[in-house]
Protein backbone atom coordinates (compact mmCIF):
# COMPACT_ATOMS: atom_id res chain seq x y z
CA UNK A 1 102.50 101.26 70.73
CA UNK A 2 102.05 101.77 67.35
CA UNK A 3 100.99 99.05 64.40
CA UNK A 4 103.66 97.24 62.55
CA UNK A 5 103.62 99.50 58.98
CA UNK A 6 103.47 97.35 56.42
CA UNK A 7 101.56 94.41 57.76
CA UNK A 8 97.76 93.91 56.54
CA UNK A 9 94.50 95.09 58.88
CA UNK A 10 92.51 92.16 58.58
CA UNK A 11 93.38 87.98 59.14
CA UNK A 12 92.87 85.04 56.87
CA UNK A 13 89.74 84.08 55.96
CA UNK A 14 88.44 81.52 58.27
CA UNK A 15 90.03 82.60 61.41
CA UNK A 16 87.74 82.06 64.43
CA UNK A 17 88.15 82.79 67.94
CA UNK A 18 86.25 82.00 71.45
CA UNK A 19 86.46 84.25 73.90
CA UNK A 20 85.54 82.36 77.38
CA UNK A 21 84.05 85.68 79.61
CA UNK A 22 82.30 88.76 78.75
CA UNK A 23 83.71 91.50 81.32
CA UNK A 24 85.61 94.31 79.91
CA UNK A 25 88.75 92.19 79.20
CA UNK A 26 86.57 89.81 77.18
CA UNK A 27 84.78 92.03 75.52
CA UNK A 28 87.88 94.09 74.65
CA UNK A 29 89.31 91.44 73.14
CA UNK A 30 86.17 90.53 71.29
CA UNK A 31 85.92 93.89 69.41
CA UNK A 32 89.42 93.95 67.82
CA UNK A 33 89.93 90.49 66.70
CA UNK A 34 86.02 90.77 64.95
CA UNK A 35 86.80 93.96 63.74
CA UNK A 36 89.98 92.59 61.73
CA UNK A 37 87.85 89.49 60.32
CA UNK A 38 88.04 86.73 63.20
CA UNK A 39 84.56 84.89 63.66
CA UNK A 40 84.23 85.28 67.24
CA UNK A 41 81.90 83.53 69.61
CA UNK A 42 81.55 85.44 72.97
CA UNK A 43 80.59 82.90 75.86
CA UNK A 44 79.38 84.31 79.27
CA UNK A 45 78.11 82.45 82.11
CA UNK A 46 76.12 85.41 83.70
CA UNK A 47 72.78 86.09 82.25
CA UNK A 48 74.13 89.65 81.86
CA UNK A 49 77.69 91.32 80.19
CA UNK A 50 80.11 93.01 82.64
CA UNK A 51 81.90 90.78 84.85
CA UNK A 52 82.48 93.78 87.70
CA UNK A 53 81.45 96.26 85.36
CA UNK A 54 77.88 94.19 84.86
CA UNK A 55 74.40 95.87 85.18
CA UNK A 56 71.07 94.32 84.56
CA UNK A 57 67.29 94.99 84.68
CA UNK A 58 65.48 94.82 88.54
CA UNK A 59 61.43 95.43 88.98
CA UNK A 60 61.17 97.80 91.94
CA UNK A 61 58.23 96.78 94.40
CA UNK A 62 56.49 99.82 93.54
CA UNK A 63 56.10 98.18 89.85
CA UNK A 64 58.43 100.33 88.40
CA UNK A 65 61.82 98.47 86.39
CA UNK A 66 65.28 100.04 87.72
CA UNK A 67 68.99 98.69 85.77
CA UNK A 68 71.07 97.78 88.92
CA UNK A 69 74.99 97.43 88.70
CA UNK A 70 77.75 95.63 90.16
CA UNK A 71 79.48 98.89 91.83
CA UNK A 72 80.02 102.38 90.72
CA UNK A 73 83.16 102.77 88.84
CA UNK A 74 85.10 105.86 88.20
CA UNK A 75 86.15 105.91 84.43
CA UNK A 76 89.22 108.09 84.68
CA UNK A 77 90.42 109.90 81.73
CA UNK A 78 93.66 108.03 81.32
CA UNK A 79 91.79 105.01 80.74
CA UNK A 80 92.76 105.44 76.93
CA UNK A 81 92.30 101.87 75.84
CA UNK A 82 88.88 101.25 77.87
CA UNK A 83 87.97 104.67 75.82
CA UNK A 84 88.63 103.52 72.76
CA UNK A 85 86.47 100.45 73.10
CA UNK A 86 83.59 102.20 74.44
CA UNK A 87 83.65 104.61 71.28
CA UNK A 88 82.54 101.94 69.35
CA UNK A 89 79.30 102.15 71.09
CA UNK A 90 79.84 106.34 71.28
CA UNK A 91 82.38 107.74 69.19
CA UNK A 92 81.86 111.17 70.86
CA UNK A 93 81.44 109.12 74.49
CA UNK A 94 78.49 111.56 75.52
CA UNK A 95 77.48 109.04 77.83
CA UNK A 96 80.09 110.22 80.12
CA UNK A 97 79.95 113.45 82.54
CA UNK A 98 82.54 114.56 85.13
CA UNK A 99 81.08 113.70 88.71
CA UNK A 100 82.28 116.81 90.29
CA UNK A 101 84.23 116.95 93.34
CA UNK A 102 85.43 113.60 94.88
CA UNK A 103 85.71 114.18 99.34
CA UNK A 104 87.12 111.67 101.27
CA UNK A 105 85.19 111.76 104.26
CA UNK A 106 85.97 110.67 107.99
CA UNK A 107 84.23 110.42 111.34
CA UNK A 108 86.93 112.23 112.83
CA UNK A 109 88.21 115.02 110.03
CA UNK A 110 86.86 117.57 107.90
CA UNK A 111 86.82 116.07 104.49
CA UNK A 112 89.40 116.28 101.87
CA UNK A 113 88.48 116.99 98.67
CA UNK A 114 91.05 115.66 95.65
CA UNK A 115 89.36 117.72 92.62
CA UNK A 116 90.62 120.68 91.16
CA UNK A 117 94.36 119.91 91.23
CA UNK A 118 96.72 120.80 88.02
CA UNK A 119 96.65 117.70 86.27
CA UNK A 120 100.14 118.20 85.40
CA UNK A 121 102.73 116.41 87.69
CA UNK A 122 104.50 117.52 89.43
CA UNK A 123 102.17 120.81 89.67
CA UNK A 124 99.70 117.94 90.89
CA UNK A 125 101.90 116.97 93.88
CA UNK A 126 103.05 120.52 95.08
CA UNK A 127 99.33 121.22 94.65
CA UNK A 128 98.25 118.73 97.26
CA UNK A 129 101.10 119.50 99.26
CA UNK A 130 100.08 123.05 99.16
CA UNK A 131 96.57 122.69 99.61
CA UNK A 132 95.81 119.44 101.28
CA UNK A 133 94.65 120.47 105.08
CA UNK A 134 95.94 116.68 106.01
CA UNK A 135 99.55 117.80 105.25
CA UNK A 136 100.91 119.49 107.53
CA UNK A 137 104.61 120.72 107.71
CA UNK A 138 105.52 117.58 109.89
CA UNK A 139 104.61 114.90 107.24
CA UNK A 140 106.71 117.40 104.75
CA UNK A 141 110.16 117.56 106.66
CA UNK A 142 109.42 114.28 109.04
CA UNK A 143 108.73 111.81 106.34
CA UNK A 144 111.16 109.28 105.68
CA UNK A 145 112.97 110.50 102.35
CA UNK A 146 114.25 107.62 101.26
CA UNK A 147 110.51 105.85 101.22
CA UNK A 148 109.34 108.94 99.76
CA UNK A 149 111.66 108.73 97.50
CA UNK A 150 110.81 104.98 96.69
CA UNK A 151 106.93 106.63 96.67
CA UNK A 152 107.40 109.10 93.88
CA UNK A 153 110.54 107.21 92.14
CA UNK A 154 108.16 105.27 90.28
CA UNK A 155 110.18 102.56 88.19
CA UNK A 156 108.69 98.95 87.03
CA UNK A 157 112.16 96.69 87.36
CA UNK A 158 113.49 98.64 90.46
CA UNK A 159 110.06 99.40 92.57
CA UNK A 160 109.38 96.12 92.20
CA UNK A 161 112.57 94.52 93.78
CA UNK A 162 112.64 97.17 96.35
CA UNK A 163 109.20 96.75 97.77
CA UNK A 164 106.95 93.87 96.48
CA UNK A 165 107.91 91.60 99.64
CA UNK A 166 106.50 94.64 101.28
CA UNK A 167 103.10 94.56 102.58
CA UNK A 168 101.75 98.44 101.70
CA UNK A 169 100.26 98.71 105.58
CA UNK A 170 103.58 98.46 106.67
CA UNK A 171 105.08 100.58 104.07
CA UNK A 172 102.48 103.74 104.99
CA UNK A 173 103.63 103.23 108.54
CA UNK A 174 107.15 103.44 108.29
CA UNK A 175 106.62 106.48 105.73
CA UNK A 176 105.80 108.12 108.76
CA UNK A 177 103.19 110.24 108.30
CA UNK A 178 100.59 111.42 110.67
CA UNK A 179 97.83 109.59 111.42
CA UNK A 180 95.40 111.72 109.68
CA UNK A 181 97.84 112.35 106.40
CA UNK A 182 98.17 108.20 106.22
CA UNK A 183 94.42 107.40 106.39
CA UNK A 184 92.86 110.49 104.79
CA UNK A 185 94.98 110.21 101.58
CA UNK A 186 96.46 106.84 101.23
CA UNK A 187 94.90 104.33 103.35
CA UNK A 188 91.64 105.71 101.18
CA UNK A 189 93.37 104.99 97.96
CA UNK A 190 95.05 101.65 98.95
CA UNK A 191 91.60 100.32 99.90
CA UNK A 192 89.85 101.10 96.59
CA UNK A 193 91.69 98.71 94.52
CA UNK A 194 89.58 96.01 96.85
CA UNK A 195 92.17 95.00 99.02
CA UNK A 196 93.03 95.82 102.76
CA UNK A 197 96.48 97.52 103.27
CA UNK A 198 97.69 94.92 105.19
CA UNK A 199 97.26 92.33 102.22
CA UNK A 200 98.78 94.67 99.29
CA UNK A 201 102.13 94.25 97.83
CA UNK A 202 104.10 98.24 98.69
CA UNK A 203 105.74 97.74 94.90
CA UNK A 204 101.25 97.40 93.47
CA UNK A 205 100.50 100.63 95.76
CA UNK A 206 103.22 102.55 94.23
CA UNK A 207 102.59 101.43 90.96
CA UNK A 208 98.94 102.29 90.89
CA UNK A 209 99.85 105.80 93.19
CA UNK A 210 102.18 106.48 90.02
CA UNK A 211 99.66 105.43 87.41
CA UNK A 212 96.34 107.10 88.94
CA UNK A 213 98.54 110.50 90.47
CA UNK A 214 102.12 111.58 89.72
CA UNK A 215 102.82 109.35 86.11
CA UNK A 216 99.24 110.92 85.12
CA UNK A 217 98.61 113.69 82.41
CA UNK A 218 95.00 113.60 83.13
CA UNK A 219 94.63 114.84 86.88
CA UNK A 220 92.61 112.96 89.27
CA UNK A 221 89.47 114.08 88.15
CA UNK A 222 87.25 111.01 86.83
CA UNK A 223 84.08 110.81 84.73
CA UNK A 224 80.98 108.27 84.93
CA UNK A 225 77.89 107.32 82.65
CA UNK A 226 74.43 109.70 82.92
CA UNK A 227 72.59 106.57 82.90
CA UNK A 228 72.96 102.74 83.68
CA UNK A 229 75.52 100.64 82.55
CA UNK A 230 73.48 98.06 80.38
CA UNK A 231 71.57 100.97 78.20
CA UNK A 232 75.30 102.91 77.14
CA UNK A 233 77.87 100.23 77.58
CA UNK A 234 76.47 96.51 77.19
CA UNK A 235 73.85 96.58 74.45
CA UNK A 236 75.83 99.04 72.38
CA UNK A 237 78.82 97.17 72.47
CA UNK A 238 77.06 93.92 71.75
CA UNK A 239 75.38 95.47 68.92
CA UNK A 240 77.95 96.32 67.23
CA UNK A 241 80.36 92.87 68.21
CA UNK A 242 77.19 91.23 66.01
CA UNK A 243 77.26 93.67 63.35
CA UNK A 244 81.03 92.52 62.82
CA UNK A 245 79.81 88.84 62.28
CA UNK A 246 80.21 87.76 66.07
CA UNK A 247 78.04 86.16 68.07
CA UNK A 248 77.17 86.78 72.25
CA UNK A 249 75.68 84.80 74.25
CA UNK A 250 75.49 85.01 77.74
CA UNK A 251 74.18 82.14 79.87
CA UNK A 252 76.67 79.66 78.43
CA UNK A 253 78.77 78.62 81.45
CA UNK A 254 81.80 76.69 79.85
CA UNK A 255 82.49 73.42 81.14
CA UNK A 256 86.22 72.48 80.01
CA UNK A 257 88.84 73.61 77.35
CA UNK A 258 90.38 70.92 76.17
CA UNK A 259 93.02 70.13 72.78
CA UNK A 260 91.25 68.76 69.78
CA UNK A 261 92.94 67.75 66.62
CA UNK A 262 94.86 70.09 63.94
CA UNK A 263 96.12 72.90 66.92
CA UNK A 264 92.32 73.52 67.61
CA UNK A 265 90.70 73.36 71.07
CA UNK A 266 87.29 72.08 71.86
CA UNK A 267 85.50 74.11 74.08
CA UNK A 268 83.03 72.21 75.98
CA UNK A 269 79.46 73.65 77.04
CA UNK A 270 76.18 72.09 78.78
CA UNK A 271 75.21 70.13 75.34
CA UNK A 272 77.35 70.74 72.96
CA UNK A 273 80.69 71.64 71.80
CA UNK A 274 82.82 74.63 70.03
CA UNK A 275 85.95 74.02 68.03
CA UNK A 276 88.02 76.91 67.83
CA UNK A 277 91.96 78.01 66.75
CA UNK A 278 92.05 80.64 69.43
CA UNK A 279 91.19 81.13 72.99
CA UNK A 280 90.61 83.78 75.17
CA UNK A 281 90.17 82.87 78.62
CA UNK A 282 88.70 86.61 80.24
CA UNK A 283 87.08 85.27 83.62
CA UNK A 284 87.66 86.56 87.01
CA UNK A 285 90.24 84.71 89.17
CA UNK A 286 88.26 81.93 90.92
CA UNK A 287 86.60 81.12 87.40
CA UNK A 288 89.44 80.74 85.59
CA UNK A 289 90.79 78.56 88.24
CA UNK A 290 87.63 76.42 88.34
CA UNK A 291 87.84 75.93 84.62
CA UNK A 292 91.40 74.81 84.29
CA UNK A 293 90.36 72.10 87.32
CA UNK A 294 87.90 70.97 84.98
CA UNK A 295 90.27 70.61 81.73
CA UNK A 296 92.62 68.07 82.21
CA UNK A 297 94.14 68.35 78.70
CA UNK A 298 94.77 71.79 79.25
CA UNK A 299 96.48 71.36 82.67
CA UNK A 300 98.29 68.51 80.90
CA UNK A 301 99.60 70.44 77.85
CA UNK A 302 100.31 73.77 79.88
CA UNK A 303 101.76 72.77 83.30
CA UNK A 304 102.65 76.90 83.53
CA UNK A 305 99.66 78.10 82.81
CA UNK A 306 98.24 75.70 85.74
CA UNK A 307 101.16 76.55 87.87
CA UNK A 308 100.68 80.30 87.50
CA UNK A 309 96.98 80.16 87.92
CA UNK A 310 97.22 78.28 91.05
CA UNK A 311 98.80 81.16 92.83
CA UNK A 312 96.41 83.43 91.97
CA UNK A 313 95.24 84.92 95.51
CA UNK A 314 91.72 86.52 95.62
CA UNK A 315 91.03 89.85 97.62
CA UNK A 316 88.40 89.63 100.53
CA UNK A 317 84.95 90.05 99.55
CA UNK A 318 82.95 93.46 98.49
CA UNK A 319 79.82 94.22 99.42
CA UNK A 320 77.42 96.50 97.06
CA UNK A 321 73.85 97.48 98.49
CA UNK A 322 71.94 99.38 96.41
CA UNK A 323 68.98 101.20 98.96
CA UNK A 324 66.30 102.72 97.68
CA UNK A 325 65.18 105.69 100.25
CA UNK A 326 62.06 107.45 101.26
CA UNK A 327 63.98 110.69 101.81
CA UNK A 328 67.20 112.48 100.47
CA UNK A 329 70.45 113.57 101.37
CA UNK A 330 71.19 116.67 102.22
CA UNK A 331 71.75 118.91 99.18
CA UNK A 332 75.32 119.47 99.73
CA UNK A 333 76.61 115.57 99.66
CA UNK A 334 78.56 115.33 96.63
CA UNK A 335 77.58 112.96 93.86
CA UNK A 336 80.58 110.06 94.94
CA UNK A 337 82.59 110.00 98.22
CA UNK A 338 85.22 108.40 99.27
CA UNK A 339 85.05 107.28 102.98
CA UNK A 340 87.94 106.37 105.02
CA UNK A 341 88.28 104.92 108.56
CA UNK A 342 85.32 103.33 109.30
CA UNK A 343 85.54 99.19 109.60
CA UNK A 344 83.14 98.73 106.24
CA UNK A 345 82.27 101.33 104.10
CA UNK A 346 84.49 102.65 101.85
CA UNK A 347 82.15 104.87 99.69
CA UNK A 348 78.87 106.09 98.71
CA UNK A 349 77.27 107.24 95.57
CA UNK A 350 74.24 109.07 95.17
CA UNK A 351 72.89 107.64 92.19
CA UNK A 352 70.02 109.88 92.07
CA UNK A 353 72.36 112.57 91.60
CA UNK A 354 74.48 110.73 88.95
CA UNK A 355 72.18 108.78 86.45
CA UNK A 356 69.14 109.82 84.62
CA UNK A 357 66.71 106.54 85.79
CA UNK A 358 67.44 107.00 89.41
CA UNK A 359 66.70 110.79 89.09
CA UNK A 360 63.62 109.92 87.24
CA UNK A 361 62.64 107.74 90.58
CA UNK A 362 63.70 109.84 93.24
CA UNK A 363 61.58 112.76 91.54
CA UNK A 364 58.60 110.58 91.28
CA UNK A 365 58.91 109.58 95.01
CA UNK A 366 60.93 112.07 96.97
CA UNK A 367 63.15 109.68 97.68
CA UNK A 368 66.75 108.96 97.24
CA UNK A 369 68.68 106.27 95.50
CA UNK A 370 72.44 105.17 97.84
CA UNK A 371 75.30 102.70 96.66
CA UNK A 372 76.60 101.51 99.38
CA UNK A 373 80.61 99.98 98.76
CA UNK A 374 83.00 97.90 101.01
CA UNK A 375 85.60 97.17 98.83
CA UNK A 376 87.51 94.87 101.61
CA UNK A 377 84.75 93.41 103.62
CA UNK A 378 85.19 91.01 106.70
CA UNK A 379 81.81 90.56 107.43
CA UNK A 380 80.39 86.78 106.62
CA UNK A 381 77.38 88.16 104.31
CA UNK A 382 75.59 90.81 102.61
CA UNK A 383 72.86 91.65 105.50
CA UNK A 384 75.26 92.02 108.10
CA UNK A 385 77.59 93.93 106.12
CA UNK A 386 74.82 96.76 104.94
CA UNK A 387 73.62 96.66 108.45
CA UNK A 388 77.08 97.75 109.65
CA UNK A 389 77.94 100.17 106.32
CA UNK A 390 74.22 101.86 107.10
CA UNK A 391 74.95 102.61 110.50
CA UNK A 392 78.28 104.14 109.82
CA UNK A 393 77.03 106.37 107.27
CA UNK A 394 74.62 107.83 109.61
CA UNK A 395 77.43 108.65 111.75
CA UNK A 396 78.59 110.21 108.43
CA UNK A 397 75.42 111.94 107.09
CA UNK A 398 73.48 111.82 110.50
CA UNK A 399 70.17 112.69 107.74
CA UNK A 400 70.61 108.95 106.68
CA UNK A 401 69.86 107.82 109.93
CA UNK A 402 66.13 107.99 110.01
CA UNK A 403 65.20 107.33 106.34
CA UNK A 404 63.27 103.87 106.18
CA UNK A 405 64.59 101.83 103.03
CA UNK A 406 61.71 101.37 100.40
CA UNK A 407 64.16 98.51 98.21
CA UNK A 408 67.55 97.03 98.54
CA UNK A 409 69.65 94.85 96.29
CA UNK A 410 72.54 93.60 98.05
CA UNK A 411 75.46 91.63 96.65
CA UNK A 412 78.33 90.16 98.18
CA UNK A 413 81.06 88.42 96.25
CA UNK A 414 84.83 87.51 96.39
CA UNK A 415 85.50 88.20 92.73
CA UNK A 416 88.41 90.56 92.85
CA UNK A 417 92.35 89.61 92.76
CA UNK A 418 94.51 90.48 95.02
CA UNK A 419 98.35 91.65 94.93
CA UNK A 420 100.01 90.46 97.81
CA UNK A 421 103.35 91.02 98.95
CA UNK A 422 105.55 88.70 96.92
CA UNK A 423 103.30 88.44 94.44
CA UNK A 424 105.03 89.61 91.11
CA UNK A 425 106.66 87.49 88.48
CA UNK A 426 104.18 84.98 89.74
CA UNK A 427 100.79 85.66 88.14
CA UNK A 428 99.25 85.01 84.46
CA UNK A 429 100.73 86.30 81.52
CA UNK A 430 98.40 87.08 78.54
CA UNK A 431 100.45 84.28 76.70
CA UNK A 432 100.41 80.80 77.77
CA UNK A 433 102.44 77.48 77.03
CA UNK A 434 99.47 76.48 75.33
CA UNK A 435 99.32 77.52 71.74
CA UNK A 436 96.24 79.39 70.67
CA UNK A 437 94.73 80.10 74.24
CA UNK A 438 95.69 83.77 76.03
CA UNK A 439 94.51 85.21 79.23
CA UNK A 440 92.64 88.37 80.03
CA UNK A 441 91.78 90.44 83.20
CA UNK A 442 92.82 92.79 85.65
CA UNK A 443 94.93 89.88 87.11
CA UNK A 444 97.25 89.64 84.28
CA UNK A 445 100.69 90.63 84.59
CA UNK A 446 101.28 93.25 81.85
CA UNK A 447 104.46 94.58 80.85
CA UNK A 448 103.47 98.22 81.78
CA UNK A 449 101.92 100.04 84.53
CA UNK A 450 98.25 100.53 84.27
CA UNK A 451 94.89 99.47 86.75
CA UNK A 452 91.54 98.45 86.84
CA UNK A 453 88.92 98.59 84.20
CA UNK A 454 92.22 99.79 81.96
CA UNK A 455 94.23 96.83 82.84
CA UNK A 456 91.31 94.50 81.80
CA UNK A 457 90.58 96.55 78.38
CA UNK A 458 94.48 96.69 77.98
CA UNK A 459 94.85 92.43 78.71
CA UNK A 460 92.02 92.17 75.79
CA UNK A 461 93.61 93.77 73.57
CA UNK A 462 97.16 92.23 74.04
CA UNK A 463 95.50 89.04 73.65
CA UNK A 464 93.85 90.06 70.57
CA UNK A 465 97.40 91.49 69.23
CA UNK A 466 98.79 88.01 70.04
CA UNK A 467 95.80 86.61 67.37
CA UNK A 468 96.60 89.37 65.24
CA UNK A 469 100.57 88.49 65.41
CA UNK A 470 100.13 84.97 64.48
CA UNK A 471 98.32 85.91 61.64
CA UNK A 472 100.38 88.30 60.57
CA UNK A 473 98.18 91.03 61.29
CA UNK A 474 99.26 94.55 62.26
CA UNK A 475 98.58 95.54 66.28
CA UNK A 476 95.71 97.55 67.64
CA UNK A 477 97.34 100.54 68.97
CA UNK A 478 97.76 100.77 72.72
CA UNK A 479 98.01 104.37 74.72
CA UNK A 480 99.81 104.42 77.91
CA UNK A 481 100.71 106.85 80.62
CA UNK A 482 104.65 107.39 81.08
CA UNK A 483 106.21 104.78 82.77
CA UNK A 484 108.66 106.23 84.79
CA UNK A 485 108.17 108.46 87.89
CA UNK A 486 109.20 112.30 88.68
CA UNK A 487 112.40 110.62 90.70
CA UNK A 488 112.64 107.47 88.87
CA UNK A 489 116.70 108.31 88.16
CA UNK A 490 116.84 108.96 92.28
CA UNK A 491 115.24 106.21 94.24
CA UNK A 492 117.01 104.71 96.94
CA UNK A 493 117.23 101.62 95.58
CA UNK A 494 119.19 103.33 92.67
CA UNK A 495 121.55 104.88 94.39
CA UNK A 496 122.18 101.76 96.45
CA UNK A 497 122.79 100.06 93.33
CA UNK A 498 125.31 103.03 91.55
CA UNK A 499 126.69 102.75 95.19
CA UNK A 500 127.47 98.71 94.61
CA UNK A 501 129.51 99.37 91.49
């Protein structure tokens, strides 16, 4: 989308802002509106920045200070808002190196490695079809067309009335592909956007199959910081939010939102109190919730907003452990793997291999430096759950099995949103029916296809646009991939409809 011509960079003088979370949608948000002149105040409950994306300092037994994460992301290459914000920090973004191949590994077939196809659809798809050793001639010809179709017909309006009541478990099944095709190359991908199969609207998977594969310029290929989050992401970015007159502060928990006098809203912490025009509201699901409970003149004055943020589901928990090993892997284990099958673990990253601190360490000690990821777990805590992901991966990398664990940081958190079947129309919109506060987050319905980190970055910016626009301010551009798949014009659900007339 490109800025209104004609309509000035900056705001009024005086404008101010709060901006209730500092994850990427927060901070997205944050960076535009004080780039064009808002005073913004950034309030985060979490002693660190980062929501999901968070990292923070950890003292290692051994005496030595490691930056631990949330999770390893991928930072694909059609993230084009999300790369826009981080060149603020890095114009050049040096910070980020390809990882190489990507496997998806299973217990019971040889891996299958994603990397390397044209990045061009539909070269991409004939690619995999021509390559992929878990396609086989009977998932080409005994696939049902008319879901495959739906699969690769990628189209907002009409995917979403033709399959959101769909669970995307059910939808994979009655594709009918083999067992091996289904879990080695989709059951993989449905699982990494932290929900089980069996709990994910058929319309989300298609949209995000569209949006990360066929509707993608980019390829599949994916890049990731050379060293930990905090020192190339966090303090950049907050350097240079302050050197724009805004101020950060992280262990402010915020207690209410409520209307104060002259369209301004008083934004309540532990001991005192913010006045502010605008709003941003950028906190996971189950904070957002907890802080419209707590603002009764907010629920009162935007009944939607309430409504919609009641429905809000959240995805099972995730599980992270971060192990720090006496031995390594064996050379050959790629950098990040994908790992299907298994009842917990759903990847592992060899940090050691990926960022310069954890190389540092593992040189010093021989050792080895594993992430550990569950994106849909089912177990009832962090222990148990790295208990059960370590034991798979030895089944895995059998090498793993006898290394003794020198460290561990474990989390285990139900943060994420989920996209259930029926779900759409329903959630958050950035705008509200209260004036001056907008949502942000990778919850937020948008009004075009994106995922992830990029939906966050992308809901920060809207909201920011939405400051901009009432100020008569011209719109930060937004990038996009297309938003219509290879066979949107042939769908089954079109020709259905054409049929109707």
């Amino acid at each position: 989308m490109v800025p209104e011509t004609g309509l000035p960079h900056q705001v009024p003088a005086g404008t101010d802002a709060v901006v209730v979370g500092g994850g990427v949608a927060g901070i997205s948000a944050a960076v535009v509106l004080a780039e064009r002149g808002v005073r913004v105040t950034v309030l985060e409950a979490a002693d660190f920045l980062g929501g999901r994306l968070g990292a923070w300092p950890h003292p290692l037994p051994d005496g030595t200070e490691q930056v631990v994460e949330h999770g390893f992301h991928a930072f694909f290459r059609q993230y084009y808002t999300w790369r826009a914000i981080l060149r603020r920090a890095d114009p050049a973004l040096r910070f980020l190196h390809p990882v190489g191949g990507y496997p998806v590994i299973a217990r019971q077939w040889p891996e299958e490695d994603l990397t390397g196809l044209p990045t061009a659809p539909p070269l991409s798809l004939l690619a995999l079809f021509a390559r992929s050793p878990s396609l086989g001639v009977r998932d080409v010809t005994g696939a049902d067309r008319m879901l495959a179709l739906e699969l690769l017909g990628y189209h907002a309006e009409r995917t979403t009335a033709a399959l959101d009541d769909v669970a995307a478990a059910d939808f994979l099944a009655r594709l009918n592909l083999s067992e091996r095709a289904r879990v080695m190359l989709f059951e993989a991908f449905a699982r990494s956007f932290f929900c089980n199969p069996r709990g994910l609207s058929a319309a989300e998977l298609v949209a995000m199959f569209h949006f990360y594969f066929l509707g993608n310029p980019e390829g599949l290929g994916f890049d990731a910081p050379d060293t930990d989050y905090l020192s190339c992401i966090w303090r950049p970015l907050t350097g240079y939010l302050e050197r724009h007159g805004a101020s950060v502060r992280t262990a402010s928990p915020v207690l209410s939102v409520e209307p104060a006098a002259d369209h301004r809203w008083r934004v309540e912490l532990a001991g005192e109190a913010i006045t502010t025009r605008h709003v941003v509201l950028a906190l996971d699901p189950g904070g957002l919730r907890g802080l419209l409970d707590r603002s009764t003149g907010l629920r009162r004055v935007a009944p939607q907003l309430a409504a919609r943020v009641g429905q809000v589901q959240l995805a099972e928990p995730f599980a992270v452990s971060r192990l720090w090993l006496d031995r390594d892997v064996a050379p050959h284990r790629a950098v990040f793997s994908a790992v299907t099958g298994e009842p917990t673990l759903d990847s592992v990253t060899c940090y050691h291999r990926l960022e310069q601190p954890s190389r540092d360490w593992a040189a010093a000690t021989g050792g080895a430096v594993l992430e550990l990821h569950s994106y849909a777990c089912t177990e009832p805590d962090a222990e148990r759950a790295t208990a059960l992901m370590r034991a798979e991966l030895a089944e895995l990398w059998p090498e793993t099995g006898a290394a003794q664990v020198r460290h561990q940081v474990l989390r285990h958190e139900r943060t994420a949103p989920a996209f259930p079947p029926g779900g759409s129309g329903r959630r958050p919109r950035v705008r509200t029916d209260a004036r001056g506060v907008r949502l942000a987050g990778d919850f937020i319905e948008l009004p075009f296809c994106t995922g992830l980190m990029e939906r966050s970055a992308a809901s920060g910016v809207l909201a920011a646009n939405d400051v901009l626009a009432e100020h008569g301010a011209a719109a930060e551009p937004i990038t996009g991939v297309p938003q219509l798949g290879l066979l949107a014009g042939l769908t089954p659900f079109t020709r259905r409809r054409r049929g109707a007339r």
